[in-house]
C-alpha atoms as a PDB file:
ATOM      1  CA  UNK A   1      67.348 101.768 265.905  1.00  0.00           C
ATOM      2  CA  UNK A   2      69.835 102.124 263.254  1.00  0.00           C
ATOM      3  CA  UNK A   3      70.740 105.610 261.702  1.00  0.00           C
ATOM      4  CA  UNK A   4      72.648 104.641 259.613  1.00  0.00           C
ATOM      5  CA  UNK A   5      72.816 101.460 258.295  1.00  0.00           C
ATOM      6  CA  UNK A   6      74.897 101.364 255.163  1.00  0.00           C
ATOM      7  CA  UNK A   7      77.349 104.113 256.419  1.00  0.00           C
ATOM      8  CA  UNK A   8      79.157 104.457 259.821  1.00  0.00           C
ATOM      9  CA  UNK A   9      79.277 100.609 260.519  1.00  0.00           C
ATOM     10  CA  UNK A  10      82.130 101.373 263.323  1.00  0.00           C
ATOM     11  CA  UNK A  11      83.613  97.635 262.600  1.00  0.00           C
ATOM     12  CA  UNK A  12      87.118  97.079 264.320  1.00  0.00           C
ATOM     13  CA  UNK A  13      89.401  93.905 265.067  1.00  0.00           C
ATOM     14  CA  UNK A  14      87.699  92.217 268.683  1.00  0.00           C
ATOM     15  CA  UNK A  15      84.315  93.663 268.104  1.00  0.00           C
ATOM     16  CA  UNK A  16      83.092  97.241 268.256  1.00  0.00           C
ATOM     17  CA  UNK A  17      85.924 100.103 267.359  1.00  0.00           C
ATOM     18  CA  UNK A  18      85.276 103.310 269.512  1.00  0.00           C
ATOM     19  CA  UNK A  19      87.948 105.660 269.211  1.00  0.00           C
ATOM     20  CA  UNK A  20      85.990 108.243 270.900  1.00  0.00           C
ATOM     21  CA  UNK A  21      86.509 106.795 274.336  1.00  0.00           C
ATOM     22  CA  UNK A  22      85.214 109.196 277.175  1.00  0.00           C
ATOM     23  CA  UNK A  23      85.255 112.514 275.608  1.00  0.00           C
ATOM     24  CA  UNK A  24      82.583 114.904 275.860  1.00  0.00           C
ATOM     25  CA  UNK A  25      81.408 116.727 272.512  1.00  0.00           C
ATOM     26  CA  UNK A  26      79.378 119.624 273.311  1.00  0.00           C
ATOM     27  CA  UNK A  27      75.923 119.499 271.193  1.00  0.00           C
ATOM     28  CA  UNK A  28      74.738 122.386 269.569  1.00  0.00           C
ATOM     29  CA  UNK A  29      71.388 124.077 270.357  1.00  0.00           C
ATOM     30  CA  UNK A  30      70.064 123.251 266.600  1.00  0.00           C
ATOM     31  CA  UNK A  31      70.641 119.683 266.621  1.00  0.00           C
ATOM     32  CA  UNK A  32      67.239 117.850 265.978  1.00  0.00           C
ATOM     33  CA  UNK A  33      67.687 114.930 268.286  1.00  0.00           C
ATOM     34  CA  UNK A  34      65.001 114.996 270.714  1.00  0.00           C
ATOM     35  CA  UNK A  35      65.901 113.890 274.316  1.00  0.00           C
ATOM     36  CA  UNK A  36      63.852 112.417 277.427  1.00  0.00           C
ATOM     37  CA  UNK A  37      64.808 110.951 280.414  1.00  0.00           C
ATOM     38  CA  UNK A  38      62.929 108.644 282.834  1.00  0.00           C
ATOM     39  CA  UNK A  39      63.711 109.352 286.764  1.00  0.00           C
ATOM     40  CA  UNK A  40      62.291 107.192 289.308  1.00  0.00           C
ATOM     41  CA  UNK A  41      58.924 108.819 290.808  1.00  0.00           C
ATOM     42  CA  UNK A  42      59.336 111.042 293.727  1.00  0.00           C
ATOM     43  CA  UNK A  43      56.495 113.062 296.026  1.00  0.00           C
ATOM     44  CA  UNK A  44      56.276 116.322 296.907  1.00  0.00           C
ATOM     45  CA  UNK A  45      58.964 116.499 299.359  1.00  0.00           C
ATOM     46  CA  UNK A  46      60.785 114.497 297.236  1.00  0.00           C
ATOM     47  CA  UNK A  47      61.104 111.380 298.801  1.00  0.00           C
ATOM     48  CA  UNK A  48      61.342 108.459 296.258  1.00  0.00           C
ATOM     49  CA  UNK A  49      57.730 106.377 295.612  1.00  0.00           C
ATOM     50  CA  UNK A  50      57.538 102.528 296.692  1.00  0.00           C
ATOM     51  CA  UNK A  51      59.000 100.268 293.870  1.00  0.00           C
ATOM     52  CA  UNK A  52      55.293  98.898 293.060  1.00  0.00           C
ATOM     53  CA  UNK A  53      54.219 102.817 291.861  1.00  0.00           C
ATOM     54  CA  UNK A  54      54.519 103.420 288.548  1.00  0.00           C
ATOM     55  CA  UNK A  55      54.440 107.202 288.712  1.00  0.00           C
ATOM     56  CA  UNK A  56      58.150 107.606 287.026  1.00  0.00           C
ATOM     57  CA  UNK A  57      58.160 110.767 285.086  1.00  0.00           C
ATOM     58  CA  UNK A  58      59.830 111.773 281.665  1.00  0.00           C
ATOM     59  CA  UNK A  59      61.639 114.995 281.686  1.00  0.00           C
ATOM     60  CA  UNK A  60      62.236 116.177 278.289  1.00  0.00           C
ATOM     61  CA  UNK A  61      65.224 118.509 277.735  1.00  0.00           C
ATOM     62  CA  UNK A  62      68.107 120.235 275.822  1.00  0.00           C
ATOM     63  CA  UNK A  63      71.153 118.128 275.560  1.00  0.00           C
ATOM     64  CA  UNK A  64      74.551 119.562 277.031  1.00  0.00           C
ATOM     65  CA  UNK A  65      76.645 117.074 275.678  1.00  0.00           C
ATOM     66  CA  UNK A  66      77.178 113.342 274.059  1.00  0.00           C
ATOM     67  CA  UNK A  67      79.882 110.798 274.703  1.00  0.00           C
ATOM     68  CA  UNK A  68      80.476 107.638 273.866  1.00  0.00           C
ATOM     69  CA  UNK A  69      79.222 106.214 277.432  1.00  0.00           C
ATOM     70  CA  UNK A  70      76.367 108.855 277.799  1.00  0.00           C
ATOM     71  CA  UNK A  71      74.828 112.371 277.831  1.00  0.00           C
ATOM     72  CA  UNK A  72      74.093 115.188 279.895  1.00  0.00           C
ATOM     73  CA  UNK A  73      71.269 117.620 279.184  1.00  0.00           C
ATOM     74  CA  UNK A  74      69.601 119.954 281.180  1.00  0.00           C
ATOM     75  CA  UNK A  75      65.776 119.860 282.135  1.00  0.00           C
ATOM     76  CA  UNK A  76      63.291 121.496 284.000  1.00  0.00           C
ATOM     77  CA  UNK A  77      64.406 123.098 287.801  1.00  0.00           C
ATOM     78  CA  UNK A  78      61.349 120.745 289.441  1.00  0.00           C
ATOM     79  CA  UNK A  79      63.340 117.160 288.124  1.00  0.00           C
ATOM     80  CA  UNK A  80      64.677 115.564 290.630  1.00  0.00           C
ATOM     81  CA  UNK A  81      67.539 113.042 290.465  1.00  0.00           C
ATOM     82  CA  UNK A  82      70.494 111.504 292.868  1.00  0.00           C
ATOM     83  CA  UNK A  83      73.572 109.923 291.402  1.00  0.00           C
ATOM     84  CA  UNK A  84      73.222 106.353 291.002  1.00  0.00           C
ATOM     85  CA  UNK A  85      69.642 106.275 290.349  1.00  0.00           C
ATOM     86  CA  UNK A  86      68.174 103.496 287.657  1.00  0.00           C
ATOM     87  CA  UNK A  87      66.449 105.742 284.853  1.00  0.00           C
ATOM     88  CA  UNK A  88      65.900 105.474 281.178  1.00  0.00           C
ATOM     89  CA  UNK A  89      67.168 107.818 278.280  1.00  0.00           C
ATOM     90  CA  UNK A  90      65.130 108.620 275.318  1.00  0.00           C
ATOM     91  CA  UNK A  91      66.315 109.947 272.084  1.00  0.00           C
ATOM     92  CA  UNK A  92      64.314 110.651 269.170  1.00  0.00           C
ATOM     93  CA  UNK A  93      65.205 111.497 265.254  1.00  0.00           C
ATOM     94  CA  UNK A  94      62.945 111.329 262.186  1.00  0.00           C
ATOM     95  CA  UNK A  95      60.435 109.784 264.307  1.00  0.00           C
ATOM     96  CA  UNK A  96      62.822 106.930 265.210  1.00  0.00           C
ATOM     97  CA  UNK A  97      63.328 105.858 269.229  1.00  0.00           C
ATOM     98  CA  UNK A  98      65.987 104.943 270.643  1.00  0.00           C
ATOM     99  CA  UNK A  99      65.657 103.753 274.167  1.00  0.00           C
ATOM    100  CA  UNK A 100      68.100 102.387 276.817  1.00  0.00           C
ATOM    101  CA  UNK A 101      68.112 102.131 280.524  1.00  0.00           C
ATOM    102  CA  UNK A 102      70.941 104.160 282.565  1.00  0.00           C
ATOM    103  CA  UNK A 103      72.166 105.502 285.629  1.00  0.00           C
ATOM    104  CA  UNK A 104      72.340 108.771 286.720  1.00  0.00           C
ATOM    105  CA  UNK A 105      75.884 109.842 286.756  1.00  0.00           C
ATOM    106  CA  UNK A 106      75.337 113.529 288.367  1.00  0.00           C
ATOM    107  CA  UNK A 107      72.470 115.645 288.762  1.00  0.00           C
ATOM    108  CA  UNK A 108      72.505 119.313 289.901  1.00  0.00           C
ATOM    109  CA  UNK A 109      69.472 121.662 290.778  1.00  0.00           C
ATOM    110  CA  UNK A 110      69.595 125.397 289.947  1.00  0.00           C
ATOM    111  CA  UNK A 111      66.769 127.916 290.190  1.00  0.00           C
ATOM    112  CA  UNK A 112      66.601 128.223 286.104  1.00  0.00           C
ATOM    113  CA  UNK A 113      67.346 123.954 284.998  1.00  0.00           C
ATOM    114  CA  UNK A 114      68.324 120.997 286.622  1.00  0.00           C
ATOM    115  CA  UNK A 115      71.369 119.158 285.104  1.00  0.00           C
ATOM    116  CA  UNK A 116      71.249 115.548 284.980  1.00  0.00           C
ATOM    117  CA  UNK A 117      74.275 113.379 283.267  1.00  0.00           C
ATOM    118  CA  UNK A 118      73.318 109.560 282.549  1.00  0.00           C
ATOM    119  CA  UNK A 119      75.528 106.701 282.318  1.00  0.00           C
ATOM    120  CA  UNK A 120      73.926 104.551 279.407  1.00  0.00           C
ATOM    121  CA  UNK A 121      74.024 100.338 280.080  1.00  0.00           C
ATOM    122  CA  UNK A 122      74.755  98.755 276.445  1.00  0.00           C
ATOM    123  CA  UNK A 123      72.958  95.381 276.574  1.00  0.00           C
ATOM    124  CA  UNK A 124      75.188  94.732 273.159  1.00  0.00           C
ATOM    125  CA  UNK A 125      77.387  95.754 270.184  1.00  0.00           C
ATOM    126  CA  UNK A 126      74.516  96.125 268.704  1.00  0.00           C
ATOM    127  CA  UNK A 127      72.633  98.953 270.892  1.00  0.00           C
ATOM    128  CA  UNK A 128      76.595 100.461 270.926  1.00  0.00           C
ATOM    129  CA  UNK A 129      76.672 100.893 267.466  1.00  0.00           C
ATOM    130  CA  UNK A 130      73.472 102.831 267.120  1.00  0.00           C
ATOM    131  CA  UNK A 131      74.082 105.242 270.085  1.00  0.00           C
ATOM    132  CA  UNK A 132      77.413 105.631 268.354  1.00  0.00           C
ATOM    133  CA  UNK A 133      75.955 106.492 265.050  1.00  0.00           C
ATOM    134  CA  UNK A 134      73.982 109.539 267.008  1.00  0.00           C
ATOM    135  CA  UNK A 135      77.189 110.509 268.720  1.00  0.00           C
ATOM    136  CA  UNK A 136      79.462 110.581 265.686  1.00  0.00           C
ATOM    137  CA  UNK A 137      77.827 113.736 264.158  1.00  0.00           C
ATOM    138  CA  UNK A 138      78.390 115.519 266.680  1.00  0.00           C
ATOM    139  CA  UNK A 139      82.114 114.719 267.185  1.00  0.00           C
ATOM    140  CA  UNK A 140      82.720 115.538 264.260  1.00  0.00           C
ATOM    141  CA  UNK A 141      81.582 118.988 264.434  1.00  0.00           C
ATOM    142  CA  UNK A 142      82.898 119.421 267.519  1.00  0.00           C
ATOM    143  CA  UNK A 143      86.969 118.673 267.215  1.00  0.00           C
ATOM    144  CA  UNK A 144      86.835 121.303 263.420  1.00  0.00           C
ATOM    145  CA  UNK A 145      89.805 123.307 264.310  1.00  0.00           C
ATOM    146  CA  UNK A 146      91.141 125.736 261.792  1.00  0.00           C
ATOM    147  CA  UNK A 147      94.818 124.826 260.578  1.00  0.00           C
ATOM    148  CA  UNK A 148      97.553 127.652 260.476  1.00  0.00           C
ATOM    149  CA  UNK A 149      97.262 129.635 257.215  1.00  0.00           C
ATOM    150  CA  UNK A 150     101.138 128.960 256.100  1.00  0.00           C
ATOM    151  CA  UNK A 151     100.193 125.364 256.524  1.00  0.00           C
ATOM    152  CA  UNK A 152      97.533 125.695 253.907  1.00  0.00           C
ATOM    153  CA  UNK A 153      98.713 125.124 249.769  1.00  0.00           C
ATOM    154  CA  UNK A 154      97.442 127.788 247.597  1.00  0.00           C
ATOM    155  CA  UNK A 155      96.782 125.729 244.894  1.00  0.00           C
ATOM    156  CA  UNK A 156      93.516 127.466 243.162  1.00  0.00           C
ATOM    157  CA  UNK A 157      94.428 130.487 241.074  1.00  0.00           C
ATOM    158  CA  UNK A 158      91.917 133.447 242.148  1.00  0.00           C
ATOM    159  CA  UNK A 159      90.760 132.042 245.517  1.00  0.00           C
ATOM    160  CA  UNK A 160      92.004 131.695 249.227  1.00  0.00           C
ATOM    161  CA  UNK A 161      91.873 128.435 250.700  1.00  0.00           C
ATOM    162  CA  UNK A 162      91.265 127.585 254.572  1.00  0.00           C
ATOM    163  CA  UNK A 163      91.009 124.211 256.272  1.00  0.00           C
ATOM    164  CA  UNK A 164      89.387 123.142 259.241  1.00  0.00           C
ATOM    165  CA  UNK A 165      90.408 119.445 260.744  1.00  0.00           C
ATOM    166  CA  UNK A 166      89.219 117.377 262.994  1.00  0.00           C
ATOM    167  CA  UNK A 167      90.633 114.019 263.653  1.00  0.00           C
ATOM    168  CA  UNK A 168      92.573 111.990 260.676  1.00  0.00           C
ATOM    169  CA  UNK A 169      90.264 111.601 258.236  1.00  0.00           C
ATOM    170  CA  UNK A 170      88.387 114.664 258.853  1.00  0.00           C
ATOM    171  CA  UNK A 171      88.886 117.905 256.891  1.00  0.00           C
ATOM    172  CA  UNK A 172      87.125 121.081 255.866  1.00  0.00           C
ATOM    173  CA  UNK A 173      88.152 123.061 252.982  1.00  0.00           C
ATOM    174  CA  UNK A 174      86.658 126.584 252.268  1.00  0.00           C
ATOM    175  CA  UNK A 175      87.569 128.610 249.351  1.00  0.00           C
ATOM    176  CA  UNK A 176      86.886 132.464 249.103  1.00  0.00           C
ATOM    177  CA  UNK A 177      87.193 134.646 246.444  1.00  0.00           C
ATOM    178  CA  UNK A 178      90.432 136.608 245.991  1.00  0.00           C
ATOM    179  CA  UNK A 179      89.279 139.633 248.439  1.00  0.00           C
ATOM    180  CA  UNK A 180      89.186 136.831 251.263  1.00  0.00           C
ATOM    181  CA  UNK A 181      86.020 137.907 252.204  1.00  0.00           C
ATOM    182  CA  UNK A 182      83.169 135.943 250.336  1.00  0.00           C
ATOM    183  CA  UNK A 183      82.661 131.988 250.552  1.00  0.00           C
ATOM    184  CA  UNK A 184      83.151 130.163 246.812  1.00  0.00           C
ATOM    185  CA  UNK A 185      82.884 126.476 247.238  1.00  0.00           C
ATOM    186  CA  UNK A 186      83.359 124.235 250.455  1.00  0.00           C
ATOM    187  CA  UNK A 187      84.532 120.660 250.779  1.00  0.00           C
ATOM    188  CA  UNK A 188      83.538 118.365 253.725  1.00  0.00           C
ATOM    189  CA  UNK A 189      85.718 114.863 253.989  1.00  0.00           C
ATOM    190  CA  UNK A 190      84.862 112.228 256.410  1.00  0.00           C
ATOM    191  CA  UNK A 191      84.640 108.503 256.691  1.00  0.00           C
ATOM    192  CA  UNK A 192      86.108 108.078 253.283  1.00  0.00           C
ATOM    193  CA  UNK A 193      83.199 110.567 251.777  1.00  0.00           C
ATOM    194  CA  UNK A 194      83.563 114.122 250.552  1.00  0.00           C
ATOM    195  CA  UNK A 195      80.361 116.103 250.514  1.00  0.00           C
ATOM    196  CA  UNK A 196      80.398 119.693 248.323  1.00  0.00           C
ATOM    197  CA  UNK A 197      78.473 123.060 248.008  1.00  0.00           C
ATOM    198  CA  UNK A 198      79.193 125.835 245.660  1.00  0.00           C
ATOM    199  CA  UNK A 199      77.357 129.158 245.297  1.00  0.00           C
ATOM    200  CA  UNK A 200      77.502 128.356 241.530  1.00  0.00           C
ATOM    201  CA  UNK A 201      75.148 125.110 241.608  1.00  0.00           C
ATOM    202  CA  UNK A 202      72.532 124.552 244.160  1.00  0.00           C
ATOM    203  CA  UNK A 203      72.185 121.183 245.738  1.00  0.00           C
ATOM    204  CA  UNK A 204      75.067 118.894 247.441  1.00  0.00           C
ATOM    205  CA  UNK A 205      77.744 116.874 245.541  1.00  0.00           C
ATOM    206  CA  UNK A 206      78.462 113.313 247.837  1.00  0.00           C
ATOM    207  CA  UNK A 207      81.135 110.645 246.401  1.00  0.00           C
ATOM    208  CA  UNK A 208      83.215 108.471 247.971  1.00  0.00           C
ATOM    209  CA  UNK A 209      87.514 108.495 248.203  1.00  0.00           C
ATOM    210  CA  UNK A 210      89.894 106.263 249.069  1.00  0.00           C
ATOM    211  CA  UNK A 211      90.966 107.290 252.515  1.00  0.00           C
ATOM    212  CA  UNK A 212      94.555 108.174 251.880  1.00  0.00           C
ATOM    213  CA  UNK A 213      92.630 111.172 249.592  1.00  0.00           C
ATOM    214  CA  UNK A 214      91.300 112.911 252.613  1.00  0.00           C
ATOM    215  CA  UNK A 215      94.948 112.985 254.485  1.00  0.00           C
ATOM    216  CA  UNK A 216      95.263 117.168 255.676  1.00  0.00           C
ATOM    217  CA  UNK A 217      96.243 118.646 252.252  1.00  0.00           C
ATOM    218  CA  UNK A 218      95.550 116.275 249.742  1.00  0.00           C
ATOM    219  CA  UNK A 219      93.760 116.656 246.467  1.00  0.00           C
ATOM    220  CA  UNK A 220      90.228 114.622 246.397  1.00  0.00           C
ATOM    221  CA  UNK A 221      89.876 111.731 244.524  1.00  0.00           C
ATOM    222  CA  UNK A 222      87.588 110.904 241.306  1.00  0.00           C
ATOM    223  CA  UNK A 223      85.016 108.599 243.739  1.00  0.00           C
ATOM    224  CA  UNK A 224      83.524 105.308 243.638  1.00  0.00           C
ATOM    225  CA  UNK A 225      80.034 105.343 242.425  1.00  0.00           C
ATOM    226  CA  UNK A 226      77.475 105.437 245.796  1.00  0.00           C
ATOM    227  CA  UNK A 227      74.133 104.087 245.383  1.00  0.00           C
ATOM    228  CA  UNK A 228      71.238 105.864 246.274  1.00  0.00           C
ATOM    229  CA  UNK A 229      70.722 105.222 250.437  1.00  0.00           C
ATOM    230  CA  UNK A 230      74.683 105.664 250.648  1.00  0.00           C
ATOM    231  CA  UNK A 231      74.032 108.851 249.082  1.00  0.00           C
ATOM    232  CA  UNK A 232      70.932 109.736 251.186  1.00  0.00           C
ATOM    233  CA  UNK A 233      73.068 108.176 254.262  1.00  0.00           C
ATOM    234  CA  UNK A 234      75.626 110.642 253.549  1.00  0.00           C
ATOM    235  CA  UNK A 235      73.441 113.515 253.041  1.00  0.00           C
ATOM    236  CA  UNK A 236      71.487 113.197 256.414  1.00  0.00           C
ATOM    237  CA  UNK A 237      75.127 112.677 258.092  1.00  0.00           C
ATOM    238  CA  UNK A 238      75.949 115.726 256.750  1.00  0.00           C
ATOM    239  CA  UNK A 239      72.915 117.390 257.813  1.00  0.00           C
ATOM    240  CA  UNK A 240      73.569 116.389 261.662  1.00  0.00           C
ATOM    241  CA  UNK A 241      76.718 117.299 261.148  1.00  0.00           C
ATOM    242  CA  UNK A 242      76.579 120.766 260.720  1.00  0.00           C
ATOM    243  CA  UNK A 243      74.527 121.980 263.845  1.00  0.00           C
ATOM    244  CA  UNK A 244      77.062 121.372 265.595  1.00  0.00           C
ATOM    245  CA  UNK A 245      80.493 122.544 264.085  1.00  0.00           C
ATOM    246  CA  UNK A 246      82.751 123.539 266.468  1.00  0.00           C
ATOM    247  CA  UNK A 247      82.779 127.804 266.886  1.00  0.00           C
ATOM    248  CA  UNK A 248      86.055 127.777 266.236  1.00  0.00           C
ATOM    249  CA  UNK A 249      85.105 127.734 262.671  1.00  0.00           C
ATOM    250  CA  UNK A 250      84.648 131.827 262.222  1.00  0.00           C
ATOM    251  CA  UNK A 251      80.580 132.157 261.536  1.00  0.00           C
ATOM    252  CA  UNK A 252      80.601 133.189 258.123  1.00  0.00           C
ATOM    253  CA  UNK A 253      81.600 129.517 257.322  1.00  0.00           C
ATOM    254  CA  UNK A 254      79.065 127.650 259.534  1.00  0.00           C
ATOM    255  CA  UNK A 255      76.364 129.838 258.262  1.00  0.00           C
ATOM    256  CA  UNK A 256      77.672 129.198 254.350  1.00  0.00           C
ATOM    257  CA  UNK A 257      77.143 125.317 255.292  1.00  0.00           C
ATOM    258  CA  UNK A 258      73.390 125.774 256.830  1.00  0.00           C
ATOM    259  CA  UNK A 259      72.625 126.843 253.385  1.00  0.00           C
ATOM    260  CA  UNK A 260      72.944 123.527 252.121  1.00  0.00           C
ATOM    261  CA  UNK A 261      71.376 122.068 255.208  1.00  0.00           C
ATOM    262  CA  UNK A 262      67.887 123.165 254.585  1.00  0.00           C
END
């Protein structure tokens, strides 16, 4: 499956761009995607079943983590799993499937979960791409850091202004009212999109900006008209984004942005 498919497109000189590499993004506890994984069928004293049975078992679970290569979730204490293992991850969004076969990178047994980490097998760019497109929202919750305060321009009379960035083309701006203590208006830029809320309107604002506009400090653009699934692209990014913003970003903010996540 494709998330996204007129967003996010991940295109790069020699085939697939992944500037992720190995890092691990941690995925938080309200993020809808639905996760299964298929380990090879074992009996009750565990020992693995003949090749011909077909008594592998899904464990659903809570994913730990997302990288470009893989995941690691935790499932129930009875899974069973040893590294190197053939098994099959299933993730599951808006009633869309996306299935690949993997190996088991590490699994650990505790008395409350099992952990199990997969290595996922890309059989193209193609199955890359969308795996990426399910990673990205949670990267880019994960790397928000806030920016140092003197760092920050002042530049709207009666409010205070914060930033939170991420990588280069990733920026949050948050504007409170003069007593610093209530949220105005935020800003989200990404991917050449900016994405706005404001206690004043309800409802999202989503346009697009030339890239140079969302450099740390710079003043948004006027947009290129989006047409309607760009729009709806960009909302649902949003949306996936902002389970997962980084707690670094104090909790007033994340819980200003899950008001226009609903």
């Amino acid at each position: 499956m494709l998330l996204f498919k007129k967003i996010l497109n991940f295109k790069a000189v020699g085939g697939l761009g992944d500037k992720r590499g190995a890092t691990r993004y941690p995925v938080g506890v309200k993020f809808p995607l639905k996760a299964k994984v298929t380990l090879v069928g074992r009996d009750g004293e565990g020992q693995i079943l003949k090749a011909d049975d077909n008594r592998a078992m899904d464990w659903g679970g809570q994913l730990v983590n997302m990288s470009s290569g893989g995941v690691s979730m935790r499932l129930h204490p009875a899974a069973m799993g040893e590294r190197g293992e053939n098994c099959r991850l299933k993730l599951e969004l808006d009633h869309q499937l996306f299935e690949i076969d993997a190996t088991v990178a590490h699994f650990w047994s505790g008395p409350q979960y099992a952990t199990c980490g997969v290595a996922l097998k890309f059989p193209d760019a193609h199955t890359q791409k969308a795996f990426r497109q399910l990673v990205e929202p949670v990267a880019l919750g994960a790397i928000l850091q806030p920016l140092d305060p003197k760092a920050v321009e002042q530049d709207a009379p009666g409010l205070k202004k914060e930033q939170y960035a991420g990588d280069e083309d990733t920026l949050l701006t948050v504007w409170r009212d003069a007593s610093g203590k209530i949220i105005e208006h935020f800003e989200l830029l990404t991917h050449d999109y900016f994405i706005r809320g404001s206690v004043q309107t309800p409802g999202l604002q989503i346009g697009y900006q030339e890239a140079k506009a969302a450099s740390k400090g710079s003043r948004p653009a006027t947009g290129v008209h989006l047409t309607p699934t760009q729009v709806s692209e960009v909302r649902q990014l949003f949306l996936l984004i902002v389970p997962n913003i980084s707690k670094a970003v104090p909790s007033d903010v994340r819980a200003f942005l899950e008001r226009f996540a609903t």
